[in-house]
N, C-alpha and C. Protein backbone atom coordinates (compact mmCIF):
# COMPACT_ATOMS: atom_id res chain seq x y z
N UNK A 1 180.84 -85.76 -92.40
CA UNK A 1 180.89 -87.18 -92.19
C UNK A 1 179.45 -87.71 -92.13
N UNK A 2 179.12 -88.57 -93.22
CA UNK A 2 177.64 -89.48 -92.85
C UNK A 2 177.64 -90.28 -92.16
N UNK A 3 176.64 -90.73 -91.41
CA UNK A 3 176.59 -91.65 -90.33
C UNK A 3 176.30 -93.01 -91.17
N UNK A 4 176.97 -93.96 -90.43
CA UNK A 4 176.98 -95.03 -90.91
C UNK A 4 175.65 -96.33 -90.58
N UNK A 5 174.49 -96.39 -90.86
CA UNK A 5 173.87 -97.01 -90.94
C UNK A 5 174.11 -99.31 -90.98
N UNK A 6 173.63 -99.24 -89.90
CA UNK A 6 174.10 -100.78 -89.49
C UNK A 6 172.75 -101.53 -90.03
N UNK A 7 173.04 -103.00 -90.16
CA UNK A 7 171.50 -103.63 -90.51
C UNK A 7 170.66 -103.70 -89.49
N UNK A 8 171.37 -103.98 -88.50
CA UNK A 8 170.50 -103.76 -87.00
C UNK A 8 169.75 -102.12 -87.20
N UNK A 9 169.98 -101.47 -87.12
CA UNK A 9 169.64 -99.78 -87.12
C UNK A 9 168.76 -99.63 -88.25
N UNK A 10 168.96 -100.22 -89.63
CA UNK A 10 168.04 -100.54 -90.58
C UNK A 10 166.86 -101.65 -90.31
N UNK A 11 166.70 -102.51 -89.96
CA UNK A 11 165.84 -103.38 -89.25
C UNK A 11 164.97 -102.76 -88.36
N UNK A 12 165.48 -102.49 -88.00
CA UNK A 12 164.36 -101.13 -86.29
C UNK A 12 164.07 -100.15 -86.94
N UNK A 13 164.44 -99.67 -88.32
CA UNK A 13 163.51 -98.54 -88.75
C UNK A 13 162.66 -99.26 -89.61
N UNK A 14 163.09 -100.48 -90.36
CA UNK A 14 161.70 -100.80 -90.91
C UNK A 14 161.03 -101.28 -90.33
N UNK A 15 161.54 -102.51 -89.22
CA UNK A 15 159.81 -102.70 -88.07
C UNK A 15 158.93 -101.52 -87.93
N UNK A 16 159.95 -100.01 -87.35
CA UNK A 16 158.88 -99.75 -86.81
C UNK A 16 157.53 -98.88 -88.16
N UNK A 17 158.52 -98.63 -89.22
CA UNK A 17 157.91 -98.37 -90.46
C UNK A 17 156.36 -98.86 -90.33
N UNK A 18 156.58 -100.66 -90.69
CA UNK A 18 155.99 -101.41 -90.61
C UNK A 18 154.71 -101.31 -89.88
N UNK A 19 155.34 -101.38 -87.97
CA UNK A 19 154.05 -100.97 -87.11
C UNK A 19 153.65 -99.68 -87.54
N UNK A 20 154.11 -98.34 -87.76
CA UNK A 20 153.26 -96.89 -87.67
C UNK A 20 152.29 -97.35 -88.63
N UNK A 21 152.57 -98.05 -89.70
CA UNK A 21 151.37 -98.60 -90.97
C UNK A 21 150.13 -99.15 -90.79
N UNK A 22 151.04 -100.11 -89.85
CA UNK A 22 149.55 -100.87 -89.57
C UNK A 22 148.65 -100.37 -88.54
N UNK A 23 148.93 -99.28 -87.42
CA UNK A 23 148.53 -99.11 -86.37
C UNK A 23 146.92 -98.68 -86.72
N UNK A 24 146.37 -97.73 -88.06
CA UNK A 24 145.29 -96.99 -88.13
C UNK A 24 144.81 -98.56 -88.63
N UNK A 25 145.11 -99.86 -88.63
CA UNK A 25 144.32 -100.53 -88.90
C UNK A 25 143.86 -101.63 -88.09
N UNK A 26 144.43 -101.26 -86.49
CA UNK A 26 143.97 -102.30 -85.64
C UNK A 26 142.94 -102.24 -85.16
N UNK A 27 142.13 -101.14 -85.20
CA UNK A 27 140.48 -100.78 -84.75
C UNK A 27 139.76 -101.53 -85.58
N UNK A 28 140.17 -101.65 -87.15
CA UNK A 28 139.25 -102.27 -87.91
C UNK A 28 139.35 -103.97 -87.89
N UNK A 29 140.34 -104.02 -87.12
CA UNK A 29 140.75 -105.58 -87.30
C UNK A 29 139.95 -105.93 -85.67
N UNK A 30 139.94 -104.68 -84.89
CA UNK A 30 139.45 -105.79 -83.52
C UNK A 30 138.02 -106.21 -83.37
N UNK A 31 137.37 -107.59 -82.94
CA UNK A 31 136.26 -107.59 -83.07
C UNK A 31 135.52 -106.71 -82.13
N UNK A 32 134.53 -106.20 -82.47
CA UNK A 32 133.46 -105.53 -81.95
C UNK A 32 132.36 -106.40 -80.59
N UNK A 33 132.82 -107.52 -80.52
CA UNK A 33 131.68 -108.29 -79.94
C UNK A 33 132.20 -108.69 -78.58
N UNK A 34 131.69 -108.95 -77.54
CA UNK A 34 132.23 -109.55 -76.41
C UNK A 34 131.93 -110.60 -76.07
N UNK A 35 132.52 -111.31 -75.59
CA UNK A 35 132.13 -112.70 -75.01
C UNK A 35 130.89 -113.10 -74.42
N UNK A 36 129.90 -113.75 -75.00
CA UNK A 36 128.89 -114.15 -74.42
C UNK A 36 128.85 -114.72 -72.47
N UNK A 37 128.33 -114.05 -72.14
CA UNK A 37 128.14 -114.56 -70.41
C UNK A 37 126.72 -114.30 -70.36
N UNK A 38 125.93 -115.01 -69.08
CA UNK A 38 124.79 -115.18 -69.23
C UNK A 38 124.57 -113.53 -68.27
N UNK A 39 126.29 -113.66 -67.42
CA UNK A 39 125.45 -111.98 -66.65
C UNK A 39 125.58 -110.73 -66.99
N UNK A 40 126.83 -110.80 -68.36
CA UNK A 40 126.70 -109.85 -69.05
C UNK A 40 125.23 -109.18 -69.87
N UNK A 41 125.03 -110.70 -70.58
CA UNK A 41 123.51 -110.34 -71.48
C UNK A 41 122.67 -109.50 -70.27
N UNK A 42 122.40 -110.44 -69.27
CA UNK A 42 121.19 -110.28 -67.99
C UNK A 42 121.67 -108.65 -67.64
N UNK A 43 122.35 -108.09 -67.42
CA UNK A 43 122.95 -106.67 -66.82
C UNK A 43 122.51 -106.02 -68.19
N UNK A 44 123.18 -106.28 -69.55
CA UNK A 44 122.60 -105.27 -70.91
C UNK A 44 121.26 -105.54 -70.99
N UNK A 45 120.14 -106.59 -70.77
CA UNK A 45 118.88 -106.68 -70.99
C UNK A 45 117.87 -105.76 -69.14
N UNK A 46 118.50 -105.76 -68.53
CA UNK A 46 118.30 -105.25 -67.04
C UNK A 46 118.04 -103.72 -67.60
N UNK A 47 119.14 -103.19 -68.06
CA UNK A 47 119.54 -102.14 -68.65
C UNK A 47 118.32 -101.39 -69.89
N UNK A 48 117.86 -102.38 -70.20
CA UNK A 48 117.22 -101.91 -71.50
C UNK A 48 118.14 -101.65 -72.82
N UNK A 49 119.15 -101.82 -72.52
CA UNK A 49 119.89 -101.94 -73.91
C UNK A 49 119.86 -102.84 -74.99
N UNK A 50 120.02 -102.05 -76.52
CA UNK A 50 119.79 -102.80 -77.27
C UNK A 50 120.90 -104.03 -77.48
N UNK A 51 120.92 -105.29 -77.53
CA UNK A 51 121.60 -106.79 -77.78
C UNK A 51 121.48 -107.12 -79.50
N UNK A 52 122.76 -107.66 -79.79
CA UNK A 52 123.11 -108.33 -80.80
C UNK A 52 123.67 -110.04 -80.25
N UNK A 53 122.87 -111.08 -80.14
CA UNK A 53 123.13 -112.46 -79.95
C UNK A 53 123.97 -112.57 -81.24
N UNK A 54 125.20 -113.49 -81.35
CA UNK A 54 125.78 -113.64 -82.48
C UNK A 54 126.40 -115.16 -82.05
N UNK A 55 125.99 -115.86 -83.08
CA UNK A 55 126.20 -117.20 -82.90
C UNK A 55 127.19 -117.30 -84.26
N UNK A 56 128.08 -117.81 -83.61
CA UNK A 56 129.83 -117.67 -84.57
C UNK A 56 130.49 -118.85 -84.51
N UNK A 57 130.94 -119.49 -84.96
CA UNK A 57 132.18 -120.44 -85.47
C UNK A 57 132.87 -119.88 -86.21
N UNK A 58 134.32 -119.98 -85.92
CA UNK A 58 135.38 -119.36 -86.50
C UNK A 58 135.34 -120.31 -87.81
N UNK A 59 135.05 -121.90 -87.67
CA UNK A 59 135.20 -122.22 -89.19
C UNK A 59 134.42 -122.05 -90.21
N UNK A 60 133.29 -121.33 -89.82
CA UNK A 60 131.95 -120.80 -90.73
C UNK A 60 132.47 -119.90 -91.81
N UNK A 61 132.62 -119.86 -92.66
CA UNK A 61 132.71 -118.83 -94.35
C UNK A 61 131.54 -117.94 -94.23
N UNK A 62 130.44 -118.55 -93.37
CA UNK A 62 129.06 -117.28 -93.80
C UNK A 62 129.06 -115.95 -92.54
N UNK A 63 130.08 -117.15 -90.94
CA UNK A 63 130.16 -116.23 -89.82
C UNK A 63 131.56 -115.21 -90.48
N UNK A 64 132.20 -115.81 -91.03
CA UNK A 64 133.82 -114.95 -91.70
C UNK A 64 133.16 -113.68 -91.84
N UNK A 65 132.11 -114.04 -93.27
CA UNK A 65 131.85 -112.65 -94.07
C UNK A 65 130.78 -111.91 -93.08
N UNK A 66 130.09 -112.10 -92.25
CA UNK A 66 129.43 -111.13 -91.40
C UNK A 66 130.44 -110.29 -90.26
N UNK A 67 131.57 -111.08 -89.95
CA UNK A 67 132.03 -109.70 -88.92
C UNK A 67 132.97 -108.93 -89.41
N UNK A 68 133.11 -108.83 -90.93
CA UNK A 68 133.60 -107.39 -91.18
C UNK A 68 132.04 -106.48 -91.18
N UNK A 69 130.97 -106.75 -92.11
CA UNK A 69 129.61 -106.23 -92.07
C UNK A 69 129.40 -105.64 -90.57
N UNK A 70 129.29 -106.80 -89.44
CA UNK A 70 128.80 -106.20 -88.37
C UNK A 70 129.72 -104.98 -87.50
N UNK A 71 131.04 -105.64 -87.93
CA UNK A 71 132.45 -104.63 -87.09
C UNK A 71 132.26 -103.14 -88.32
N UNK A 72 131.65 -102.75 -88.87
CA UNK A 72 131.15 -101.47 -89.95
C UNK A 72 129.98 -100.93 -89.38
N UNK A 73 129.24 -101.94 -89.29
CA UNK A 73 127.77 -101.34 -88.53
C UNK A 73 128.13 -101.06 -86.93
N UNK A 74 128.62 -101.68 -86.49
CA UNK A 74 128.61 -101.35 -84.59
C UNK A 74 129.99 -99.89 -85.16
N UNK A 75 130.37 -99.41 -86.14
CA UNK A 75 131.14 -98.36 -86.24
C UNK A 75 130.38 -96.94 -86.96
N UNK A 76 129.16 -97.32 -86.91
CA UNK A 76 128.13 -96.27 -87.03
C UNK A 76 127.65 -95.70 -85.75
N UNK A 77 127.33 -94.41 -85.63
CA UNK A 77 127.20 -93.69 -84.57
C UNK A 77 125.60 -94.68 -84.12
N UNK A 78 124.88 -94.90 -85.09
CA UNK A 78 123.33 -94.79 -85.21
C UNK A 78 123.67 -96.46 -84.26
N UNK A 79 124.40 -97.23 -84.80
CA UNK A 79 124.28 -98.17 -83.56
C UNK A 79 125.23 -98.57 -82.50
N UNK A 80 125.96 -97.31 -82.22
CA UNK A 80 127.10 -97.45 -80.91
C UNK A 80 126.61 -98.21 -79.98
N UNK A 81 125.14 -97.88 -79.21
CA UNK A 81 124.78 -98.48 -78.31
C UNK A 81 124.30 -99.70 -78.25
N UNK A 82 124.41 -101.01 -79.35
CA UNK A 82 124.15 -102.06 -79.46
C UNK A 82 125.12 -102.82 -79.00
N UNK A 83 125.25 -103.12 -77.84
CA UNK A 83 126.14 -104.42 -77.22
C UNK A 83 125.59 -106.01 -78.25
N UNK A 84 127.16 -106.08 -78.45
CA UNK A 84 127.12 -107.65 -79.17
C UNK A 84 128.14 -108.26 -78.56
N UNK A 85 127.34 -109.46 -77.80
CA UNK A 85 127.80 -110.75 -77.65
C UNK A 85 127.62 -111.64 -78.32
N UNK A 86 129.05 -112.75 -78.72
CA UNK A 86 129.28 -113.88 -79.46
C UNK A 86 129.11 -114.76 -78.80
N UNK A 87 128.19 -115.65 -79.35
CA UNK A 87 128.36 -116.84 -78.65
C UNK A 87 128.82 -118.03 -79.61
N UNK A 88 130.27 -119.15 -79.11
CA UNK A 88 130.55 -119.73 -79.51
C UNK A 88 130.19 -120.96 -79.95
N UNK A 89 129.33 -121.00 -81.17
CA UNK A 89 128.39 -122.37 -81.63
C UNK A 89 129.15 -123.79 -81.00
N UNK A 90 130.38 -123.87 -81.15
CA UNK A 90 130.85 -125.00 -80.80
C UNK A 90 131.10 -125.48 -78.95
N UNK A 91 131.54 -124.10 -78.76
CA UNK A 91 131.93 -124.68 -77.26
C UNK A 91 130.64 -124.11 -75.96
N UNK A 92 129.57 -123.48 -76.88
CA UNK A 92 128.53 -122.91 -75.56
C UNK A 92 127.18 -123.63 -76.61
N UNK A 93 127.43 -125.08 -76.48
CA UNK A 93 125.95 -125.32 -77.02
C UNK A 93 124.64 -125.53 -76.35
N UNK A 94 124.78 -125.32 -75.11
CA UNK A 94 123.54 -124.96 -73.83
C UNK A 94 123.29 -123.59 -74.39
N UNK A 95 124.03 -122.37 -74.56
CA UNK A 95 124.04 -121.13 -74.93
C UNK A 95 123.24 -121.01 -76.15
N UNK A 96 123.80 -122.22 -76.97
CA UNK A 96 123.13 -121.71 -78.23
C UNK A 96 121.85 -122.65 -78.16
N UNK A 97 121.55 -123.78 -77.96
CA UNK A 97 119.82 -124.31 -77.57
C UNK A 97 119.03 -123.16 -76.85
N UNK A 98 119.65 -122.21 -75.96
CA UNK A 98 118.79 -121.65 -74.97
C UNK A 98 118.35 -120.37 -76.05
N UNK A 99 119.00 -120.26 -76.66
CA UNK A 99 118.41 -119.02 -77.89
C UNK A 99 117.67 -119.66 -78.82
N UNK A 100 117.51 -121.13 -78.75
CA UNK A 100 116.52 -121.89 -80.11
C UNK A 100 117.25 -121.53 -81.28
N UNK A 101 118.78 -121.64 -81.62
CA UNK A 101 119.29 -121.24 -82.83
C UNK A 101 119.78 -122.80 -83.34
N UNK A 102 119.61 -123.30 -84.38
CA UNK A 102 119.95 -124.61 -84.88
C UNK A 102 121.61 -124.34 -85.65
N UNK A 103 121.63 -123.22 -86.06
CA UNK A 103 122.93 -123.35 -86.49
C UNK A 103 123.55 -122.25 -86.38
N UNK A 104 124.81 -122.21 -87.05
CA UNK A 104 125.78 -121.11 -86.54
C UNK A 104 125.52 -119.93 -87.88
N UNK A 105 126.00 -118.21 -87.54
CA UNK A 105 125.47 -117.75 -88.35
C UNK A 105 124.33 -116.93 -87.95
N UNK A 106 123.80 -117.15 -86.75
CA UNK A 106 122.33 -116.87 -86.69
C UNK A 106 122.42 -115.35 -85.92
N UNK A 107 122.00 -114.23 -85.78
CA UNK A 107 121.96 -113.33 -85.54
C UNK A 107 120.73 -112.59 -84.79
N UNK A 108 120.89 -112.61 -83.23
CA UNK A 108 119.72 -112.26 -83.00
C UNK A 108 119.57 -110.77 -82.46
N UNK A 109 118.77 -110.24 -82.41
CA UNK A 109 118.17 -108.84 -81.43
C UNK A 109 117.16 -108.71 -80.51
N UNK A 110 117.58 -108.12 -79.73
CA UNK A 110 116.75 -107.99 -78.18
C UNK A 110 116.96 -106.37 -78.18
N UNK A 111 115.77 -106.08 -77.39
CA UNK A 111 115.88 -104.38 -76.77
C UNK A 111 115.13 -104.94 -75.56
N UNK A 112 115.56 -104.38 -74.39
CA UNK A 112 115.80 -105.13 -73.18
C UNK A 112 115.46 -106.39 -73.02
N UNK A 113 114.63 -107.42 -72.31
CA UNK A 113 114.40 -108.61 -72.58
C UNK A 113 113.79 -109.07 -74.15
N UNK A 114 113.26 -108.38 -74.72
CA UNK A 114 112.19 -108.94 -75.64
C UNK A 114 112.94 -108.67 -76.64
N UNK A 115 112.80 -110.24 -77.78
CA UNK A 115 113.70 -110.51 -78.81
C UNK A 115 112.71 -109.91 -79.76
N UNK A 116 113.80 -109.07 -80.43
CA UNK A 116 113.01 -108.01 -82.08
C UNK A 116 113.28 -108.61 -83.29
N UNK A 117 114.09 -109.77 -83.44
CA UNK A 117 114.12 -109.64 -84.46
C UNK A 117 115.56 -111.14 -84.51
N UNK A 118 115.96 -112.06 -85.77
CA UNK A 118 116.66 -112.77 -85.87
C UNK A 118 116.61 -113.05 -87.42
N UNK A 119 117.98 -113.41 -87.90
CA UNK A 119 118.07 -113.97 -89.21
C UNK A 119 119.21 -115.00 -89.13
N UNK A 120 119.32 -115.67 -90.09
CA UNK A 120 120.04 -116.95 -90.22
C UNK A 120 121.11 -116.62 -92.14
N UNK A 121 122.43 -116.65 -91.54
CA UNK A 121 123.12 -116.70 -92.83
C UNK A 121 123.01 -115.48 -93.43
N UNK A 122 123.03 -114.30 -92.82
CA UNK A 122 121.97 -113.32 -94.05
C UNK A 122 123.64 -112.85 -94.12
N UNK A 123 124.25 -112.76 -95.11
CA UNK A 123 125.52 -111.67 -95.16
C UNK A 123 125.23 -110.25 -95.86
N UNK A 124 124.16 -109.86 -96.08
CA UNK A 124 123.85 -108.36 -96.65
C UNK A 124 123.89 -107.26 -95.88
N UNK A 125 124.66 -106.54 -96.21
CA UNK A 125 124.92 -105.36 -94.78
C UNK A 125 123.70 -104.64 -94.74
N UNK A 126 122.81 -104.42 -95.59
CA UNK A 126 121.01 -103.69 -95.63
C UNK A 126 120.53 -104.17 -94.82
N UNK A 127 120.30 -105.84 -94.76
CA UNK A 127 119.57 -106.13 -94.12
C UNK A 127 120.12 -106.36 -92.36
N UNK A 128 121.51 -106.48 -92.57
CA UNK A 128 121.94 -106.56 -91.43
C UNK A 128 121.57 -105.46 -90.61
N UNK A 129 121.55 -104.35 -91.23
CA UNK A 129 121.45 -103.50 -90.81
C UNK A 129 119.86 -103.01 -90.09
N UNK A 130 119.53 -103.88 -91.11
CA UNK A 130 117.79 -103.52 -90.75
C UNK A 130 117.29 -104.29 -89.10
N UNK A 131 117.88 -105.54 -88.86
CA UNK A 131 118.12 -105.93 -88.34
C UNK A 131 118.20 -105.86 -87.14
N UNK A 132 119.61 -104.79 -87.07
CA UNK A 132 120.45 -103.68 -85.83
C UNK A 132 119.15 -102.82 -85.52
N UNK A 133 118.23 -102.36 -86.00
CA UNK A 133 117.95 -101.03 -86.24
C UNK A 133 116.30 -101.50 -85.22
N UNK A 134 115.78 -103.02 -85.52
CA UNK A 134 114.55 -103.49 -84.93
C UNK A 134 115.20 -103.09 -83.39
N UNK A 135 116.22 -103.46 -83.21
CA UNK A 135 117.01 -103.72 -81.60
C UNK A 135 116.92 -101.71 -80.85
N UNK A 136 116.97 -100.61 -81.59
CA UNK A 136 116.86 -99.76 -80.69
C UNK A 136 115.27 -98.94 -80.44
């Protein structure tokens, strides 16, 4: 006797089809960056750790194409230890005057207090990279 297969019972095997598929791809989908706070930065710069400032608008096309680039690079061993905070161009604009950044896009580096390094718009993962690399 074969068992009789219901659409309900078919439905729950393809959801979960579905999820086992996607699961090896939610690491690559989560962002890498944390929320900009002034005591987060202050504790990673206290620290001597290397900082990624990231000044982002979700409606930016140039911020789009940098956080797959940067979520690749913070997935290199060589820059695990680069804490990146986003800061939101639109809703932290004290945040973003206090970094002297005029627009969104802008990408900065610090190794403990002292800023190494910044670019504006750059979407090239080389240089992004070069970038990451002033910060350790």
């Amino acid at each position: 006797m074969s068992p009789i297969i219901t659409r309900k019972s078919f439905n729950r095997a393809v959801l979960a089809a579905a999820v086992a598929a996607l699961l090896p791809l939610s690491g690559a989908l989560a962002s890498t960056a944390s929320p900009y706070t002034p005591a987060a930065f202050k504790a990673a710069q206290s620290a001597g750790e290397p900082v990624l400032i990231e000044i982002h608008a979700d409606w930016c096309p140039t911020c789009k194409a940098q956080t797959p680039i940067i979520q690749r690079l913070a997935a290199d061993p060589k820059f695990a230890k680069v804490k990146i905070f986003r800061v939101d161009f639109d809703g932290q604009k004290d945040v973003v005057k206090q970094f002297g950044a005029t627009m969104q896009s802008t990408l900065i580096v610090f190794n403990g207090a002292a800023e190494k390094g910044r670019s504006v718009g750059d979407t090239k993962e080389a240089s992004i990279a070069s970038l990451l690399a002033k910060a350790l």
